[in-house]
N, C-alpha and C. Protein backbone atom coordinates (compact mmCIF):
# COMPACT_ATOMS: atom_id res chain seq x y z
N UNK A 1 18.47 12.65 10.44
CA UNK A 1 17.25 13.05 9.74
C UNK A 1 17.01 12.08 8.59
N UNK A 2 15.89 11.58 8.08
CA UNK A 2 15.36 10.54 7.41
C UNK A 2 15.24 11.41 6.29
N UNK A 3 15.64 10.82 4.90
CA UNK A 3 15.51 11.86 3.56
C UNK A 3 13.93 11.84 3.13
N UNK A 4 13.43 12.60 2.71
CA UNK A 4 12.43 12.92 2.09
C UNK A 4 11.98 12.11 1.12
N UNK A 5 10.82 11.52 1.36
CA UNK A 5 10.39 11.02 0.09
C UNK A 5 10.23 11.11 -1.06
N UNK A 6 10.71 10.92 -2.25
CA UNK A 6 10.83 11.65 -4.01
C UNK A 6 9.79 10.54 -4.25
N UNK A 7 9.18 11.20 -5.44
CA UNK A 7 8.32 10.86 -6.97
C UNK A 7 9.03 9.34 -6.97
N UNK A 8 10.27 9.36 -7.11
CA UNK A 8 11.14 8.08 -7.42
C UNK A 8 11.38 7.15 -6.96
N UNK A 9 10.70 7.34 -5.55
CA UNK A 9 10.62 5.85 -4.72
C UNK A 9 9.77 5.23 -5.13
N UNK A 10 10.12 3.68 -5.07
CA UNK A 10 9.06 2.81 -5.43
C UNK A 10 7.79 2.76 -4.72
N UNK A 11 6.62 2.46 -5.48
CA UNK A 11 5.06 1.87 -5.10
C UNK A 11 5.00 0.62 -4.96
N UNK A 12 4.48 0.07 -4.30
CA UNK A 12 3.64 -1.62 -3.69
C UNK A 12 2.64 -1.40 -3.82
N UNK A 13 1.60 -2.42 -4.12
CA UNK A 13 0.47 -2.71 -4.16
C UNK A 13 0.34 -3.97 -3.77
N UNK A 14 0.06 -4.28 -2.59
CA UNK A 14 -0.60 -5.67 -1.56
C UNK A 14 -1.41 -6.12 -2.28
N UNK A 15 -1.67 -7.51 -2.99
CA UNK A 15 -2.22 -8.29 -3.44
C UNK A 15 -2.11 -9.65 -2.87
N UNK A 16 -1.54 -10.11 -2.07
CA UNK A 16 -1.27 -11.42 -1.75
C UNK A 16 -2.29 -12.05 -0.55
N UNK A 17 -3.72 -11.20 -0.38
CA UNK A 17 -4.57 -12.23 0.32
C UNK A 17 -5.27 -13.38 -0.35
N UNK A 18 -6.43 -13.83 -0.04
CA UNK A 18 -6.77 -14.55 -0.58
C UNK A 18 -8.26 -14.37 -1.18
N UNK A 19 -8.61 -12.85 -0.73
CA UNK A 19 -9.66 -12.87 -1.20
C UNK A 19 -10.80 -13.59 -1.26
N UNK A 20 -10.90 -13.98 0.25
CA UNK A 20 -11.96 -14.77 0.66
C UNK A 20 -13.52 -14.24 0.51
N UNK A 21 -13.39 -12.91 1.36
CA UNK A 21 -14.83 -12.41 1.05
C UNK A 21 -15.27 -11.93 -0.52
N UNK A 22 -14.01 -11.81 -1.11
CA UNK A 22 -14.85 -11.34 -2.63
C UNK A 22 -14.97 -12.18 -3.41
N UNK A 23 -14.34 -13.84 -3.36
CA UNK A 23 -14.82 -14.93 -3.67
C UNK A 23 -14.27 -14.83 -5.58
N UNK A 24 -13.16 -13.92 -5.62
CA UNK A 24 -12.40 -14.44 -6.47
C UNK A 24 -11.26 -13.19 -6.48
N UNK A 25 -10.25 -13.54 -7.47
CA UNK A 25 -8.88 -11.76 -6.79
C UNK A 25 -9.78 -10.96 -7.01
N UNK A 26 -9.91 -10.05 -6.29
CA UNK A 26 -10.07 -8.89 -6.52
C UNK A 26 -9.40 -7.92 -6.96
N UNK A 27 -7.90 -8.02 -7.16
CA UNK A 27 -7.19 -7.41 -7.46
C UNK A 27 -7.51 -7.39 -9.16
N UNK A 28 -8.32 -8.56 -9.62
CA UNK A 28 -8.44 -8.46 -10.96
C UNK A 28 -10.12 -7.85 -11.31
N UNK A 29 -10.68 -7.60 -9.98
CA UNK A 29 -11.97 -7.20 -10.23
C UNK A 29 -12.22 -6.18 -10.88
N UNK A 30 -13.02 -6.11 -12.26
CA UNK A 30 -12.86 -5.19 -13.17
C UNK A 30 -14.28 -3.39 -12.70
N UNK A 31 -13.37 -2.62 -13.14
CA UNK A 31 -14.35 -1.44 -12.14
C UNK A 31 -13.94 -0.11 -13.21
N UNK A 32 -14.78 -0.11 -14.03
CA UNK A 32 -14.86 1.30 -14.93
C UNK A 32 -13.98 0.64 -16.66
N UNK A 33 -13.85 -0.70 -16.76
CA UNK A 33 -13.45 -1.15 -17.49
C UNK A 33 -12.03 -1.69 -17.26
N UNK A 34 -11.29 -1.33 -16.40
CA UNK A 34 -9.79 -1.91 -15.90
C UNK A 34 -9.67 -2.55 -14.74
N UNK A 35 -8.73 -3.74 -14.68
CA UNK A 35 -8.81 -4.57 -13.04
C UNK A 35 -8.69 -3.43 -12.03
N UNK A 36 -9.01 -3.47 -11.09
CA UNK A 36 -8.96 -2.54 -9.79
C UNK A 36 -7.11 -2.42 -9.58
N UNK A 37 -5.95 -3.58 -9.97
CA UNK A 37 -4.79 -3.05 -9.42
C UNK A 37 -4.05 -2.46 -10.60
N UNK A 38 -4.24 -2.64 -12.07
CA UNK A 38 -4.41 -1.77 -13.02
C UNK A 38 -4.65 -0.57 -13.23
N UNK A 39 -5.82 0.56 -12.28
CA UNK A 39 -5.99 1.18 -11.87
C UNK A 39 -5.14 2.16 -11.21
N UNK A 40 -4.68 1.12 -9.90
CA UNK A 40 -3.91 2.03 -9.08
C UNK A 40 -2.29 2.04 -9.49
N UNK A 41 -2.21 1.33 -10.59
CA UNK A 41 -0.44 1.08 -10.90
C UNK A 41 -0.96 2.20 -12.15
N UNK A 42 -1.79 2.31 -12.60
CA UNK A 42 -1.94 3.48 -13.66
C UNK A 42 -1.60 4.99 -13.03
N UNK A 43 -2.27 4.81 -11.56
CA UNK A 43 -2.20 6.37 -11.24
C UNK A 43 -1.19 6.41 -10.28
N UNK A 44 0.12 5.56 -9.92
CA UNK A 44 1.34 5.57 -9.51
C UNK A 44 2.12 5.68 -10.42
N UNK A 45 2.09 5.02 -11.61
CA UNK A 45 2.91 5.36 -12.92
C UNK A 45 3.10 6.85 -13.40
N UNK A 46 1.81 7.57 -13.48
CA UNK A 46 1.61 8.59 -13.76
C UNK A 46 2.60 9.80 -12.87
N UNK A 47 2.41 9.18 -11.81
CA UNK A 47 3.55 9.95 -10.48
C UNK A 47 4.63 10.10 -10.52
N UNK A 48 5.18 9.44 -11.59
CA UNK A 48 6.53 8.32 -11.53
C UNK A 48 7.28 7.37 -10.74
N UNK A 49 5.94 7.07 -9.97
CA UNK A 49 6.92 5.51 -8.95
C UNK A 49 6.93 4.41 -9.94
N UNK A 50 7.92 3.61 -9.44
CA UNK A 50 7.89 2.52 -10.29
C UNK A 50 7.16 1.80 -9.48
N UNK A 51 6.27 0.68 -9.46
CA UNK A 51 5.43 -0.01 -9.42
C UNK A 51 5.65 -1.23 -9.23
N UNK A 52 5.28 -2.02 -8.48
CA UNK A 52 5.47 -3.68 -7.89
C UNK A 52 4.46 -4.08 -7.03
N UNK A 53 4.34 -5.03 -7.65
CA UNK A 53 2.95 -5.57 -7.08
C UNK A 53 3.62 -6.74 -6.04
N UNK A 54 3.00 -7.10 -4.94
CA UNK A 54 3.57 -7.77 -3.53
C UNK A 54 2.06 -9.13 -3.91
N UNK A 55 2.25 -10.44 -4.13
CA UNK A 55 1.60 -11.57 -4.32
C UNK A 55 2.07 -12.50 -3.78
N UNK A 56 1.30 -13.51 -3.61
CA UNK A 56 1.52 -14.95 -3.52
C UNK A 56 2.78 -15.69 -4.05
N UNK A 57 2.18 -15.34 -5.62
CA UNK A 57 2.71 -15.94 -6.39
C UNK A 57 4.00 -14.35 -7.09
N UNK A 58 5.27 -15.00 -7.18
CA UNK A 58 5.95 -13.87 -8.60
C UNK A 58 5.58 -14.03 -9.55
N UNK A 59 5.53 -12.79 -10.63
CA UNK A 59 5.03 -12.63 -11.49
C UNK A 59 3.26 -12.69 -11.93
N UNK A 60 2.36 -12.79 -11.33
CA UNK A 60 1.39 -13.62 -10.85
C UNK A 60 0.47 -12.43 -11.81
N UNK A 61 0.88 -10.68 -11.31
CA UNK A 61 -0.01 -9.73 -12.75
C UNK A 61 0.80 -9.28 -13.95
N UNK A 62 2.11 -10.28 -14.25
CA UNK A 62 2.85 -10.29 -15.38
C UNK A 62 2.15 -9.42 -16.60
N UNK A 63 0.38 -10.45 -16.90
CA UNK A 63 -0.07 -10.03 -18.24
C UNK A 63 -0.72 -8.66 -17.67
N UNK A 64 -0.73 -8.23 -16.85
CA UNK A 64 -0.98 -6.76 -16.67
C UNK A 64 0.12 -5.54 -16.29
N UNK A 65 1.22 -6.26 -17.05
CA UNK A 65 2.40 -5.42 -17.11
C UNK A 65 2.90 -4.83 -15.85
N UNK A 66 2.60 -5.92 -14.75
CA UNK A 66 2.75 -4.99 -13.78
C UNK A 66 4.03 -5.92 -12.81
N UNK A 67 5.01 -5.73 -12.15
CA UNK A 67 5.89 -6.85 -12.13
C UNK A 67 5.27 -6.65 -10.44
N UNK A 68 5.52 -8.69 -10.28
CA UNK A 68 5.09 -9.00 -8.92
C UNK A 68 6.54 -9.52 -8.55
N UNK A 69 6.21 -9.47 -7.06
CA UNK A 69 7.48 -10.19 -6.21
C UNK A 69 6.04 -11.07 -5.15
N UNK A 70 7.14 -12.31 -4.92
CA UNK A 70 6.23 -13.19 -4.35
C UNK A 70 6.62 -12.51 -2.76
N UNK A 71 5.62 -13.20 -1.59
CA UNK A 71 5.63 -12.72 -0.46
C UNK A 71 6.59 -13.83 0.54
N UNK A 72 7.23 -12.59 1.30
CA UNK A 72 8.68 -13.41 1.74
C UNK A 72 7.91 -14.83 2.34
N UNK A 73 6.64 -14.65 3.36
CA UNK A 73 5.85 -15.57 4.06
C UNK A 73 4.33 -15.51 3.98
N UNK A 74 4.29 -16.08 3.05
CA UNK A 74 2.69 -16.02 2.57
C UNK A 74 1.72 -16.23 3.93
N UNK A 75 0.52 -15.56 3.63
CA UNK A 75 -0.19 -15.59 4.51
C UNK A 75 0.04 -14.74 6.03
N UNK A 76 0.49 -14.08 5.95
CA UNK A 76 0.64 -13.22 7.17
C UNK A 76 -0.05 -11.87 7.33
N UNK A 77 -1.13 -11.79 6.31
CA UNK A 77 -2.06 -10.56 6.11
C UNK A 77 -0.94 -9.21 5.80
N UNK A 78 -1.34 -7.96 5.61
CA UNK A 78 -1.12 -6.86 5.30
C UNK A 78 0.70 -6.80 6.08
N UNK A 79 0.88 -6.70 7.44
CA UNK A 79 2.40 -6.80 7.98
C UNK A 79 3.18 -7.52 7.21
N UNK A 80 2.51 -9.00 6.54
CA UNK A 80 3.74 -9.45 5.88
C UNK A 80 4.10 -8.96 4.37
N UNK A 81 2.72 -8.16 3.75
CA UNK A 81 3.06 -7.76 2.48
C UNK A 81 4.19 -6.55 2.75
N UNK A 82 4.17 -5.86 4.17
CA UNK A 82 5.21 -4.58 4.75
C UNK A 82 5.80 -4.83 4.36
N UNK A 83 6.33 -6.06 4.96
CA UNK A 83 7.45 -7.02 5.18
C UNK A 83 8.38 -6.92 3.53
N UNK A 84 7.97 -7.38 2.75
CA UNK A 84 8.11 -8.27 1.42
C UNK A 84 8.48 -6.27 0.85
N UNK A 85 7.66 -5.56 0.85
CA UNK A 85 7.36 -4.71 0.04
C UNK A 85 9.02 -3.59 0.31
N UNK A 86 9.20 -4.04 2.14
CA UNK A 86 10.15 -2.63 2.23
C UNK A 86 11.60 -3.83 2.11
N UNK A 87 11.61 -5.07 2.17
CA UNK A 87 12.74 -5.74 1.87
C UNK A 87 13.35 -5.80 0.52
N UNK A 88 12.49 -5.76 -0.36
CA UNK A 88 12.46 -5.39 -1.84
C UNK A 88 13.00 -4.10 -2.04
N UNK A 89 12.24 -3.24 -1.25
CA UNK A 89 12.73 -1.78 -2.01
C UNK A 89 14.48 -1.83 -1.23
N UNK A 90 14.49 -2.30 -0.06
CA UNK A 90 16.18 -2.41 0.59
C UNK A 90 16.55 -3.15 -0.61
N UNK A 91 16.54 -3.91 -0.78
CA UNK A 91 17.51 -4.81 -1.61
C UNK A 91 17.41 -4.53 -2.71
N UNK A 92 17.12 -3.21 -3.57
CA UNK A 92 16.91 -3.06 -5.02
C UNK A 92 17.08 -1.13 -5.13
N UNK A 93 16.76 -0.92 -4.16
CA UNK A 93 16.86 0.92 -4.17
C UNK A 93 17.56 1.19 -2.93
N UNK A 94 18.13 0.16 -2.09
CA UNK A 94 18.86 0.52 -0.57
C UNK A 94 17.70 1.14 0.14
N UNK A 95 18.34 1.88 1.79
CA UNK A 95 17.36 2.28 2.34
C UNK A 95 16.23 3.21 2.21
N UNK A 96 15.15 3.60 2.49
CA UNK A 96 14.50 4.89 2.24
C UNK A 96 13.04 4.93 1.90
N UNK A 97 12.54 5.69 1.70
CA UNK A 97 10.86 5.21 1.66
C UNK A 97 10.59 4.49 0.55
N UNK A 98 9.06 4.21 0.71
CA UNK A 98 8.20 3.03 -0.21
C UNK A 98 6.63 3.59 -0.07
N UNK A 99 6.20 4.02 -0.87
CA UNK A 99 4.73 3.88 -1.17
C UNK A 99 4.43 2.90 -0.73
N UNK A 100 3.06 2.36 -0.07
CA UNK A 100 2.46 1.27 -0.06
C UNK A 100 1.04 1.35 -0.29
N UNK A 101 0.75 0.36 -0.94
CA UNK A 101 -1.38 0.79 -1.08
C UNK A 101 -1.74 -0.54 -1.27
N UNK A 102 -3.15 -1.16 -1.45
CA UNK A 102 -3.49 -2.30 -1.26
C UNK A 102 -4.57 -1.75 -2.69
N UNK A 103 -4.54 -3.88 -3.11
CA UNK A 103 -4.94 -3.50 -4.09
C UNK A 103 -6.17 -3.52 -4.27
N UNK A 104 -7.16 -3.47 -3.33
CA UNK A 104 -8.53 -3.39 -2.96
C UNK A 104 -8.91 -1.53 -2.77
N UNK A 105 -8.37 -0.39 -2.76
CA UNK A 105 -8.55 0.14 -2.69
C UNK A 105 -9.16 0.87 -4.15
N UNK A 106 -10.27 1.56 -3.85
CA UNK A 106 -11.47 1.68 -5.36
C UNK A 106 -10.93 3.57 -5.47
N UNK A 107 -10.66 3.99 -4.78
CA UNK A 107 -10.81 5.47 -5.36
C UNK A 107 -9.33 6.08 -5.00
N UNK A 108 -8.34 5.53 -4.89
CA UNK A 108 -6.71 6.28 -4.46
C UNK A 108 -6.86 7.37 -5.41
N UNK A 109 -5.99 8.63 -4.88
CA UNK A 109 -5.77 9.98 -5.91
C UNK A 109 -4.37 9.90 -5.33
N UNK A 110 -3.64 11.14 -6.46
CA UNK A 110 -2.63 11.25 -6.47
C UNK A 110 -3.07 12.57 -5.12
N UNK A 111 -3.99 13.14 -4.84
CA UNK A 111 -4.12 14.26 -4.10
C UNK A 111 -3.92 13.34 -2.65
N UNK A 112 -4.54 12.43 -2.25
CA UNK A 112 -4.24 11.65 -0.94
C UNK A 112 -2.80 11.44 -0.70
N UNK A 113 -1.98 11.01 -2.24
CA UNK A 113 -0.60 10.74 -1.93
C UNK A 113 0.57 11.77 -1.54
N UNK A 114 -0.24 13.02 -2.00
CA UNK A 114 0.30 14.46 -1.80
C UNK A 114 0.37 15.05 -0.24
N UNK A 115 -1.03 14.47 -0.08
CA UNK A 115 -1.46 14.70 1.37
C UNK A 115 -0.44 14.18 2.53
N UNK A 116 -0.23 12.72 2.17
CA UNK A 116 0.55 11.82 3.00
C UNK A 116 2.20 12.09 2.59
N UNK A 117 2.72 13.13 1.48
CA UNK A 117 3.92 13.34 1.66
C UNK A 117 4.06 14.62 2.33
N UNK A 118 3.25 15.31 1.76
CA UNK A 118 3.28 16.93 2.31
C UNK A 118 3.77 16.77 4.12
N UNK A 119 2.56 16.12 4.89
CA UNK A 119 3.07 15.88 6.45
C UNK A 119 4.66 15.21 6.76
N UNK A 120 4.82 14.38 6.16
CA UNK A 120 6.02 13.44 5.54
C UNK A 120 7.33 14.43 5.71
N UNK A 121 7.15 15.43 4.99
CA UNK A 121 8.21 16.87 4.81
C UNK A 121 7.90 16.82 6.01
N UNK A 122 6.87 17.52 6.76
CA UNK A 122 7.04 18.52 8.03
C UNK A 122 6.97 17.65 8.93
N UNK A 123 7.57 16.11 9.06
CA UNK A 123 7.90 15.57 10.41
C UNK A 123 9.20 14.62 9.89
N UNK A 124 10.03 15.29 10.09
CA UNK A 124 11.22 14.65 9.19
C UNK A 124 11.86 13.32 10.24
N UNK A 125 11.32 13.30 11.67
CA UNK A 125 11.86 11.95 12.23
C UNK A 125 10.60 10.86 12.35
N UNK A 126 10.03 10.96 11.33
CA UNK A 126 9.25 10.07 11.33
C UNK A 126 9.45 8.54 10.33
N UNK A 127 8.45 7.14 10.53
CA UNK A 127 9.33 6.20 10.29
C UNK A 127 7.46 6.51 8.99
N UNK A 128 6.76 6.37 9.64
CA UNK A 128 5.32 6.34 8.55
C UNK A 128 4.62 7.00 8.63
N UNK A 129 4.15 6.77 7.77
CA UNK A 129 2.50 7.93 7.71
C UNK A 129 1.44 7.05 6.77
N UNK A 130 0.26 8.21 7.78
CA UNK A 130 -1.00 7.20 7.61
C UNK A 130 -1.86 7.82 7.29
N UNK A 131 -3.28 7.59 6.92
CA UNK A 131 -4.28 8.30 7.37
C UNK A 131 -5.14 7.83 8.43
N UNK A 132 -5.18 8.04 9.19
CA UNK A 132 -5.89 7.67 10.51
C UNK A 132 -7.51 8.56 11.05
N UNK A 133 -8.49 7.84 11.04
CA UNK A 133 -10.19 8.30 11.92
C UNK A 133 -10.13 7.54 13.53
N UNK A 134 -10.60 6.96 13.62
CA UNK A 134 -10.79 6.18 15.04
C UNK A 134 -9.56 5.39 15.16
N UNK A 135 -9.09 4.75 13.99
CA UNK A 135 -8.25 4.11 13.78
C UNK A 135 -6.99 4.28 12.62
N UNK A 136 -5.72 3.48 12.43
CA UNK A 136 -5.26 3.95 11.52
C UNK A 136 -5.91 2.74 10.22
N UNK A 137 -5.07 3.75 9.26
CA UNK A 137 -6.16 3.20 7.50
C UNK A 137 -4.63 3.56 7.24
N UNK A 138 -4.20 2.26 7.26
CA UNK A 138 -2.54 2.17 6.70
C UNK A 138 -2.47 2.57 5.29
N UNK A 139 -3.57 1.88 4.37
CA UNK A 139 -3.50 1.99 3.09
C UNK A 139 -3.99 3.42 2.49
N UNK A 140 -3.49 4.19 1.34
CA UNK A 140 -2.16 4.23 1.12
C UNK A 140 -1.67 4.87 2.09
N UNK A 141 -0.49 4.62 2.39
CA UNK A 141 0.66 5.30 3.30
C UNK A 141 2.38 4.97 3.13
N UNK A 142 3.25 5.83 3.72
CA UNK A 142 4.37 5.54 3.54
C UNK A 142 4.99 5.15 4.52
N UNK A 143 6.14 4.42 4.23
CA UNK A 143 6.70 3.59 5.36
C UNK A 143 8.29 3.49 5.05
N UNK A 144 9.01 3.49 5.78
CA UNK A 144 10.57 3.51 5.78
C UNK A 144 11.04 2.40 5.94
N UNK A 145 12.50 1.69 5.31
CA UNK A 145 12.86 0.50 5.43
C UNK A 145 13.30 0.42 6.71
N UNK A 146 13.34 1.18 7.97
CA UNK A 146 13.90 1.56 9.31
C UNK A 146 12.78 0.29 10.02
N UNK A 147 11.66 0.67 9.66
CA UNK A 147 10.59 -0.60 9.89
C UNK A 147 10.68 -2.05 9.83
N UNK A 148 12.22 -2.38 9.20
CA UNK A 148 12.15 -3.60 8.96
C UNK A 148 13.14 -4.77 9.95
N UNK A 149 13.33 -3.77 10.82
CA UNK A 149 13.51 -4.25 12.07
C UNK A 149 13.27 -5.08 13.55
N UNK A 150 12.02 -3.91 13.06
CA UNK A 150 10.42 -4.10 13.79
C UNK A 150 9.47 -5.23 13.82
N UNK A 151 9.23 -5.60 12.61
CA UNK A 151 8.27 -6.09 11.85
C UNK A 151 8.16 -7.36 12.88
N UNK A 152 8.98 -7.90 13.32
CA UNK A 152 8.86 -10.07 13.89
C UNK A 152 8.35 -9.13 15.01
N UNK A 153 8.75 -8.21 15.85
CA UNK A 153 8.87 -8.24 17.29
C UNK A 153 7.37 -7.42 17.66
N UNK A 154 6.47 -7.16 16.75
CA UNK A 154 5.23 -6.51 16.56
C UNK A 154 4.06 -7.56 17.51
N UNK A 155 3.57 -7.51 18.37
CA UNK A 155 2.67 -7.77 18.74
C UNK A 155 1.13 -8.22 17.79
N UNK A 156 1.06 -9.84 17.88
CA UNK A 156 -0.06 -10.11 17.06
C UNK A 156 0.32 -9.95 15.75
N UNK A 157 1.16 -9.43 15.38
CA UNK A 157 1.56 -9.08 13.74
C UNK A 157 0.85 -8.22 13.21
N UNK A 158 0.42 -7.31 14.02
CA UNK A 158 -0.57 -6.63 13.20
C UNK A 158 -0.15 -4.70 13.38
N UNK A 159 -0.48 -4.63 12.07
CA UNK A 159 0.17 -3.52 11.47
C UNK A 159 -0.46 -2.33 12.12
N UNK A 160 -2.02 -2.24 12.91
CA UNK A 160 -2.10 -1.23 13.93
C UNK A 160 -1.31 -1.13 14.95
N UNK A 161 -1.03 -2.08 15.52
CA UNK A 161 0.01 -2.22 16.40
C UNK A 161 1.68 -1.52 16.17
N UNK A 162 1.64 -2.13 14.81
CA UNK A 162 3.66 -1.33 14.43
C UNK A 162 2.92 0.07 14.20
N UNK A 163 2.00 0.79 14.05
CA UNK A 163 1.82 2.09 13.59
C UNK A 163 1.68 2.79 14.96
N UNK A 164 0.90 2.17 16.05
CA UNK A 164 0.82 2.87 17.33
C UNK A 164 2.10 2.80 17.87
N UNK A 165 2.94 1.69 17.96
CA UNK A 165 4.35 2.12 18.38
C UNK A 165 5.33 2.64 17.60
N UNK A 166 5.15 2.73 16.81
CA UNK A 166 6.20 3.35 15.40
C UNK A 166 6.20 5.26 15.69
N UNK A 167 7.40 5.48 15.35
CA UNK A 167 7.32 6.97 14.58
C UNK A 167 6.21 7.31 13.46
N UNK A 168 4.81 7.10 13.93
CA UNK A 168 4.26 7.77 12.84
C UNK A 168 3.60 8.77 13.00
N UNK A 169 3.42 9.60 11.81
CA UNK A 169 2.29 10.64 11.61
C UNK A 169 1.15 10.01 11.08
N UNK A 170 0.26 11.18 11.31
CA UNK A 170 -0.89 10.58 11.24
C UNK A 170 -1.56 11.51 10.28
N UNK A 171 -2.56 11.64 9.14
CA UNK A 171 -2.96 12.54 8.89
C UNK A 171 -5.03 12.17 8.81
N UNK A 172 -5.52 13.04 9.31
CA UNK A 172 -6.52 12.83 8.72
C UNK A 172 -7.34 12.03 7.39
N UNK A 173 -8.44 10.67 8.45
CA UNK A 173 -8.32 9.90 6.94
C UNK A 173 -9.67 10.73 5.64
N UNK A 174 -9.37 10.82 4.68
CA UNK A 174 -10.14 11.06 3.87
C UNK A 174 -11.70 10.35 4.06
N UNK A 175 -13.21 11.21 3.85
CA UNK A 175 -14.46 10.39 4.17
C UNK A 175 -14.39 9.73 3.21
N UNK A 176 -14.38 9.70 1.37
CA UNK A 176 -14.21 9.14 0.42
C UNK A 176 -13.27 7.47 0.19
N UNK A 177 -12.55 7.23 1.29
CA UNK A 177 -11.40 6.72 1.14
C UNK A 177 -12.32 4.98 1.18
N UNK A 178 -11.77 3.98 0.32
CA UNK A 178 -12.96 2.89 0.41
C UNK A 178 -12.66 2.58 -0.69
N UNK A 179 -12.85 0.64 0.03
CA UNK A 179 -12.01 -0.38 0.04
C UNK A 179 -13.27 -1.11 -0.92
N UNK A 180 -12.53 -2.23 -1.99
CA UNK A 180 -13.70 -3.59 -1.97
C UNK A 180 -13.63 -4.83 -1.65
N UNK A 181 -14.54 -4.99 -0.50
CA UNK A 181 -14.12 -6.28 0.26
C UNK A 181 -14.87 -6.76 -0.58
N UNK A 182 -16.28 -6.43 -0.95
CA UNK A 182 -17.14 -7.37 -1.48
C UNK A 182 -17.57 -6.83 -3.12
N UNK A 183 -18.07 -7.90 -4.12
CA UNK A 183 -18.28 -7.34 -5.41
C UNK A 183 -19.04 -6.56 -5.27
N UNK A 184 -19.97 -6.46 -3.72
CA UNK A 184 -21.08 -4.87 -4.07
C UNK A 184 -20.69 -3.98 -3.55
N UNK A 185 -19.47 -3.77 -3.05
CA UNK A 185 -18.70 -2.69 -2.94
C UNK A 185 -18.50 -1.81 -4.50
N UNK A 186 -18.14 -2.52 -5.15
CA UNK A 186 -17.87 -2.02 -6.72
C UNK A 186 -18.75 -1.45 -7.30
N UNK A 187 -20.30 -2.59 -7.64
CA UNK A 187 -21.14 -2.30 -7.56
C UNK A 187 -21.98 -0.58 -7.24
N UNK A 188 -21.49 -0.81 -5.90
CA UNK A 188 -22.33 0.71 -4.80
C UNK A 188 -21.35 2.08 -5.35
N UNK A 189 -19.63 1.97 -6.06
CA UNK A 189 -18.75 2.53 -6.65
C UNK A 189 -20.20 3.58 -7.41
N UNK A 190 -19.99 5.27 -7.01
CA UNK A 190 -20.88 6.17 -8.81
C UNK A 190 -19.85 6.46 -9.41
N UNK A 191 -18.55 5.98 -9.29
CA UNK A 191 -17.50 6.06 -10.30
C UNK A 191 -17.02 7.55 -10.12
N UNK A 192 -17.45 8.19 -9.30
CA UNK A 192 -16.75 9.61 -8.68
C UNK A 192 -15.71 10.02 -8.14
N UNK A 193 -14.59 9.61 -8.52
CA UNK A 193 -13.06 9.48 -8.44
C UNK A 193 -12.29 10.54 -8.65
């Protein structure tokens, strides 16, 4: 049986694309007066996860107090920030879950994260959890270092793929749930959070 996820496991926040379509980080894109990954390390702090941001570069949101680890293989989209995020938490907290969220995400609650542990409890051989509509919406979700096995032998590298073959649950994705690819994403934001 896989232990239960605590308050005390660490959070990730995926930052290491390149932010092509928003045509500068977005992770620093400012939205109600604070960068967007400022934001979400505010309302993981509050939880008590400790917090690590997954980049390019280490240290890279230093002046936003937020500590980065660089990415084991840059450029490998969202699977490789997995990658980086559950090797870290192995090698610093041993095995066991990891928050993960991306740092493009505009409205995370601690009620979604509740959501995605609550199922978490009631499927105890499971490796992740998601929220899933047509498709899965990895972000936020939890994921087990059991995954890090997986990760090279994944088809395409792509993280729908490790979730359709993986032990996961799935939970209903939130309609609210929304991302900013673009600055008028932020923009279109009524700040109703």
């Amino acid at each position: 049986m896989t232990p239960v996820l605590h308050a005390r496991d660490p959070a990730y926040i995926l930052a290491g694309g390149r932010s092509s379509r928003f045509g500068s980080d977005k992770a620093r894109a400012m939205l109600e007066g604070r960068p967007l990954i400022r934001r979400i390390a505010d309302m993981l702090e509050a939880r008590g996860h400790k917090v690590v941001a997954v980049a390019r570069d280490a240290d890279r949101y230093a002046d936003l107090a937020i500590e980065t680890v660089a990415d084991i293989e840059p450029d490998l989209g969202p699977i490789g920030g997995l990658e980086t995020a559950l090797a870290h938490r192995l090698q610093t907290n041993g095995p066991g879950w990891a928050v993960l969220t991306s740092c493009d995400l505009i409205n995370p609650s601690p009620e979604m994260l509740g959501t995605l542990e609550s199922l978490r409890e009631r499927s105890p051989e499971t490796e992740a959890v998601a929220f899933k509509d047509d498709r899965w919406q990895p972000f936020p979700g939890l994921y087990h270092t059991q995954l890090l096995d997986r990760l090279h032998t994944v088809p395409a590298r792509s993280l729908q793929k490790l979730l359709s073959g993986a032990r996961a649950a799935a939970a209903e994705a939130p309609k609210d749930l929304r991302q900013a690819n673009r600055p008028s994403d932020l923009e279109a934001f009524d700040g109703s959070d």
